[in-house]
Protein backbone atom coordinates (compact mmCIF):
# COMPACT_ATOMS: atom_id res chain seq x y z
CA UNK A 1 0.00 0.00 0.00
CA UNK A 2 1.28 3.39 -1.10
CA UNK A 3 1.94 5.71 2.36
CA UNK A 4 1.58 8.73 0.09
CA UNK A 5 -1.09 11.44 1.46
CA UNK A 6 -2.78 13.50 -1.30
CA UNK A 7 -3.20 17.14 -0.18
CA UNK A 8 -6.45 19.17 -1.14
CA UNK A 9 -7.10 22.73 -1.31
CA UNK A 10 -9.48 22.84 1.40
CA UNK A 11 -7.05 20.87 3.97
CA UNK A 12 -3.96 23.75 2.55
CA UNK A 13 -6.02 26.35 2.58
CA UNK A 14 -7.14 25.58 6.61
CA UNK A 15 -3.68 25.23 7.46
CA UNK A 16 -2.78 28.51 5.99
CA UNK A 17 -5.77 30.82 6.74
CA UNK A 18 -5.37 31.48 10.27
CA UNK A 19 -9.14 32.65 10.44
CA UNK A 20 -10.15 29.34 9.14
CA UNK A 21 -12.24 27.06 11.82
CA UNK A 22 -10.22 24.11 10.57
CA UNK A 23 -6.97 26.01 10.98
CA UNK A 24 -5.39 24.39 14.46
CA UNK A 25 -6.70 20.49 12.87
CA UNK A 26 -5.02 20.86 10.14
CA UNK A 27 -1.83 22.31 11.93
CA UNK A 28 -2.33 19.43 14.32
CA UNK A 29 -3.15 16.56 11.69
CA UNK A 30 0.39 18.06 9.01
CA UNK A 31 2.18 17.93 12.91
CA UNK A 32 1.26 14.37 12.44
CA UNK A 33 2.18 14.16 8.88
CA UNK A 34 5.14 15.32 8.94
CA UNK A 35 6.27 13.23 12.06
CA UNK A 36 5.85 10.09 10.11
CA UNK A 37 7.96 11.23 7.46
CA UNK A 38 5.16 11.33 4.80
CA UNK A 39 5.55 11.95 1.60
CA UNK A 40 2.35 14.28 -0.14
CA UNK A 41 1.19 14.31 -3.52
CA UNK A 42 -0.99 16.70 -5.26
CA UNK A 43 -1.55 18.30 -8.38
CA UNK A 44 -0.95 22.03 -10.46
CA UNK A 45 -4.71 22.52 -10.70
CA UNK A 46 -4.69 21.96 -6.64
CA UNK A 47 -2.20 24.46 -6.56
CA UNK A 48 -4.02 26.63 -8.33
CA UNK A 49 -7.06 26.68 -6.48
CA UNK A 50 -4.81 27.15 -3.49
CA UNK A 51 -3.21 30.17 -4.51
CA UNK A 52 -6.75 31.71 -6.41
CA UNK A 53 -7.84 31.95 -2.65
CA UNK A 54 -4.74 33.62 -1.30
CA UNK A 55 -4.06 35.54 -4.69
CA UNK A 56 -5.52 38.68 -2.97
CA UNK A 57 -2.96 38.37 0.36
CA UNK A 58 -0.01 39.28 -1.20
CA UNK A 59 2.21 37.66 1.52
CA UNK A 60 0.13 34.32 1.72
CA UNK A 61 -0.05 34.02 -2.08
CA UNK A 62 3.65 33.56 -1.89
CA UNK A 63 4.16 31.57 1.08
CA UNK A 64 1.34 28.86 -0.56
CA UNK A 65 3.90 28.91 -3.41
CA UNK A 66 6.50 27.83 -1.71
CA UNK A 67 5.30 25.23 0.90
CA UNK A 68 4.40 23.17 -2.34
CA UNK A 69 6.00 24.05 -5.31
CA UNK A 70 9.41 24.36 -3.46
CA UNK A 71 9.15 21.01 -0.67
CA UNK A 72 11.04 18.39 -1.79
CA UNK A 73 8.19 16.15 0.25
CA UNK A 74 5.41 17.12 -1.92
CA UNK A 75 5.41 15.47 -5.37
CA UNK A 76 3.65 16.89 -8.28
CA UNK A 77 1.68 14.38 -10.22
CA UNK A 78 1.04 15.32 -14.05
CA UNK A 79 -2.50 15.29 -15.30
CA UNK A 80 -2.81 13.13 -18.54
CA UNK A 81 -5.08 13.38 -21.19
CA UNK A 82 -6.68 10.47 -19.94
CA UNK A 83 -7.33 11.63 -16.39
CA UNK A 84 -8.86 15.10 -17.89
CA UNK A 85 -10.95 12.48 -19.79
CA UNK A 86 -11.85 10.54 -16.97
CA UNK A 87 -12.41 12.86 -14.80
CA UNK A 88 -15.41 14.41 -17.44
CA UNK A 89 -16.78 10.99 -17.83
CA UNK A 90 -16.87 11.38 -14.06
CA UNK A 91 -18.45 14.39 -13.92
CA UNK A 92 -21.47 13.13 -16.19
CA UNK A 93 -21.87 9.34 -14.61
CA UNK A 94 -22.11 11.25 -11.27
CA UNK A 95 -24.68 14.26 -12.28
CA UNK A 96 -26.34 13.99 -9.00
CA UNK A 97 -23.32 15.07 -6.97
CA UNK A 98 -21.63 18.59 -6.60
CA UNK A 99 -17.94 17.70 -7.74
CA UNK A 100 -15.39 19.83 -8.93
CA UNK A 101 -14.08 19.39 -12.12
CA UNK A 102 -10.93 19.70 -10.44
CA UNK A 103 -12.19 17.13 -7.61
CA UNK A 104 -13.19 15.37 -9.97
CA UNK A 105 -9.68 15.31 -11.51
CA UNK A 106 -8.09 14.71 -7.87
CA UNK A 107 -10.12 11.55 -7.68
CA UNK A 108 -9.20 9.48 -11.24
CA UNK A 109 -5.07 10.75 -10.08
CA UNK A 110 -5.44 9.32 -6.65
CA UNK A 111 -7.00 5.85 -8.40
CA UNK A 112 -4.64 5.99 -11.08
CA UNK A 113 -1.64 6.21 -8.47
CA UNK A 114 -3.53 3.68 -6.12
CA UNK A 115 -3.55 6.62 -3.19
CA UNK A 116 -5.99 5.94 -0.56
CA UNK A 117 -5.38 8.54 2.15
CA UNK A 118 -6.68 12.12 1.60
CA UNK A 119 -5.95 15.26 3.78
CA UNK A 120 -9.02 17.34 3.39
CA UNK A 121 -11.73 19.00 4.52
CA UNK A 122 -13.97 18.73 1.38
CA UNK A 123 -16.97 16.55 1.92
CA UNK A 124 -16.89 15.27 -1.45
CA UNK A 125 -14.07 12.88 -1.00
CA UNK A 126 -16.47 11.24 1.78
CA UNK A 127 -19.33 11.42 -0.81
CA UNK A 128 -17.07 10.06 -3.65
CA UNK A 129 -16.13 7.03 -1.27
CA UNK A 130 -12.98 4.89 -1.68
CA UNK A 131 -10.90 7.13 0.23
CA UNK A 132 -9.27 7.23 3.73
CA UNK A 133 -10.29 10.60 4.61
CA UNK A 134 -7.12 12.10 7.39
CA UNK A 135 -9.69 15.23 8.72
């Protein structure tokens, strides 16, 4: 089993928004993370939700920048042509739901990559199912 953790917006954007409920669980829960030596995954459209919310806070905007684009602990995945694909045919088998297109996206990676474990605070990973939600 992989012990890679993909990271979401909502769980970055917690731990970096100190006016965020969430903020001290997800300080507490990356504490955790971080402890165990584990290694994070995520993606460039993550990323750029991420920094669309801080884009306004100068400072912030560049900090998000660098905790992810610049750890050595967080891996980038690429998003094929296939995943954008999949993650469409997704979008339309699954009308009923409220998914992202990029959550939507986040969940044909993680299966592709055979990730499990999520940090997040986005109920859709919960209503997607098949992933170990770390909240």
């Amino acid at each position: 089993m992989d012990g890679r953790v993909f990271l979401d917006a909502s769980f970055w954007i917690a731990y970096r928004e100190p006016r965020e409920a969430l903020s001290p669980r997800a300080l507490e829960i990356l504490r955790g993370l971080f402890d165990t030596r584990t290694r994070f995954v995520t993606t460039f459209l993550v990323l750029c939700e991420i920094q669309a919310y801080f884009s306004r806070h100068t400072t912030r905007r560049q900090t998000v920048l660098r905790d992810l684009w610049e750890n050595r602990v967080v891996d980038f995945e690429d998003i094929t042509y296939r995943d954008q694909e999949n993650a469409i045919a997704l979008l339309r088998n699954h009308s009923d739901k409220s998914f992202s297109l990029c959550d939507a996206t986040s969940f044909v990676v993680m299966e592709r990559l055979g990730l499990h474990r999520v940090a997040t605070f986005d109920r859709h990973f919960r209503q997607f199912g098949g992933f170990e939600v770390i909240d």
